[in-house]
Protein backbone atom coordinates (compact mmCIF):
# COMPACT_ATOMS: atom_id res chain seq x y z
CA UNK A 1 115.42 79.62 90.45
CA UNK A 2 111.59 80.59 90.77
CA UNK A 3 112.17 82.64 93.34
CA UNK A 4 114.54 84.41 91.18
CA UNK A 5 111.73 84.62 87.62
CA UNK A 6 109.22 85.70 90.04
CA UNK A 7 111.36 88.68 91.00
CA UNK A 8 112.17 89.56 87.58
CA UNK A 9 108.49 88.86 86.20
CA UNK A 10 107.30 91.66 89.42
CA UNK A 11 110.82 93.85 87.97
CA UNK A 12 109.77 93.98 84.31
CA UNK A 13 105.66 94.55 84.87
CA UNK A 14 106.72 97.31 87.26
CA UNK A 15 108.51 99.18 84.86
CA UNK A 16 105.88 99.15 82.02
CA UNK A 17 102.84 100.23 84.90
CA UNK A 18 105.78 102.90 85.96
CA UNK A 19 106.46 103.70 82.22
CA UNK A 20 102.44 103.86 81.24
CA UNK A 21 101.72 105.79 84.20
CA UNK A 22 104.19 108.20 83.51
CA UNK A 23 103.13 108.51 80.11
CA UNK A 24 99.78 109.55 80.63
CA UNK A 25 100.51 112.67 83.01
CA UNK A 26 100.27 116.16 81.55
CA UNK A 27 103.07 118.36 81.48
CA UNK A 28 101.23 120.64 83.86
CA UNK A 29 101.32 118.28 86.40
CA UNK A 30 104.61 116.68 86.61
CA UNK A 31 106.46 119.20 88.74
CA UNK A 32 104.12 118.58 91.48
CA UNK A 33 104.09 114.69 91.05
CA UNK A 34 108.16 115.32 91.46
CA UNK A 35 107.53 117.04 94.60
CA UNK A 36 105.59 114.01 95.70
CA UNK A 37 108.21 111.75 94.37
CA UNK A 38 111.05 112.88 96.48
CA UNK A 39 109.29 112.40 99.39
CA UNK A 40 108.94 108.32 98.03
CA UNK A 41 112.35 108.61 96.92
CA UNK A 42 113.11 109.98 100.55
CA UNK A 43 111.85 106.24 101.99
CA UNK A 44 113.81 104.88 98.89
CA UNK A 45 117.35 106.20 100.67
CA UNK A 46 116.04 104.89 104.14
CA UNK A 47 115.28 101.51 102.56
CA UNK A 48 118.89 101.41 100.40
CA UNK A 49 120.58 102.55 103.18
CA UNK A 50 119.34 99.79 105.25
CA UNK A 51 120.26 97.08 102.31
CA UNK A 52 123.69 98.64 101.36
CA UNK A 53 124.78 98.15 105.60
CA UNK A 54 123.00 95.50 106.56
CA UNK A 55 126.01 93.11 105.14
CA UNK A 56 124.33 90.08 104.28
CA UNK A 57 125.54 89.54 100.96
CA UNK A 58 127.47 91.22 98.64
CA UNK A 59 124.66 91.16 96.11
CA UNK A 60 122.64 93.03 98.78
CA UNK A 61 125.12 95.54 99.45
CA UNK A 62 125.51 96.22 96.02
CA UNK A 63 122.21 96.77 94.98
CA UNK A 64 121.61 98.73 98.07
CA UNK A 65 124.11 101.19 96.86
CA UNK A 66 123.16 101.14 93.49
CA UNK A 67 119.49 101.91 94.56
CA UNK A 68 120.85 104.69 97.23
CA UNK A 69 122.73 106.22 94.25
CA UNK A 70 119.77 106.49 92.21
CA UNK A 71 117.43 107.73 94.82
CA UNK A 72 119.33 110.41 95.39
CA UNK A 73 120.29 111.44 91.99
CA UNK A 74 115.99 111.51 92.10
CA UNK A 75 115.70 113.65 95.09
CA UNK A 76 118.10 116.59 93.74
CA UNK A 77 116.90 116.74 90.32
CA UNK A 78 113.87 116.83 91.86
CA UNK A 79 114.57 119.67 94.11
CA UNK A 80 116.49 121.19 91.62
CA UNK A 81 113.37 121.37 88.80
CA UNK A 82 110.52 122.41 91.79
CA UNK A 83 113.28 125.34 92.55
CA UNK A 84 113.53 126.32 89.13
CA UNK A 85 109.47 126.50 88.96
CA UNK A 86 109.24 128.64 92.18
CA UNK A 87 111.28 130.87 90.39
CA UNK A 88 109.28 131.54 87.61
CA UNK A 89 106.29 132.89 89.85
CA UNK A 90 108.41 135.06 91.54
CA UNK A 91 108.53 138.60 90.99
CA UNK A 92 110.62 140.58 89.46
């Protein structure tokens, strides 16, 4: 059961640092901090990918999926906004 309170203690404080961090960056900035997130979403898949098969539990294999679903859904809206910027400095 600690094992458990210490995960969700690490969880919870990782989503406020995430959240603050976030926060704090200037609008300017955030399309290249995406491009630099889907490369750490990239080793997100790899790592998911690795959870969902490695059939140890079904908890693992769940979250594994869940996490590769997310990832993913990070990587191409990522794309998809750093593609949409490259085509505002291109001429017409």
């Amino acid at each position: 059961m600690e094992e458990w309170v210490m995960y969700l203690t690490v969880f919870v404080l990782s989503m406020f640092v995430g959240f603050e961090v976030i926060t704090k960056v200037p609008p300017t900035l955030h399309t290249p901090l995406m491009s630099g997130s889907n490369a750490i979403s990239g080793i997100t898949i790899v790592g998911a990918l690795i959870s969902a098969g490695s059939g140890h539990s079904t908890l693992t294999t769940l979250l594994g999926f869940i996490a590769l679903v997310f990832a993913t859904i990070n990587v191409v809206g990522g794309f998809l906004v750093t593609h949409r910027m490259l085509e505002m400095f291109k001429r017409k």
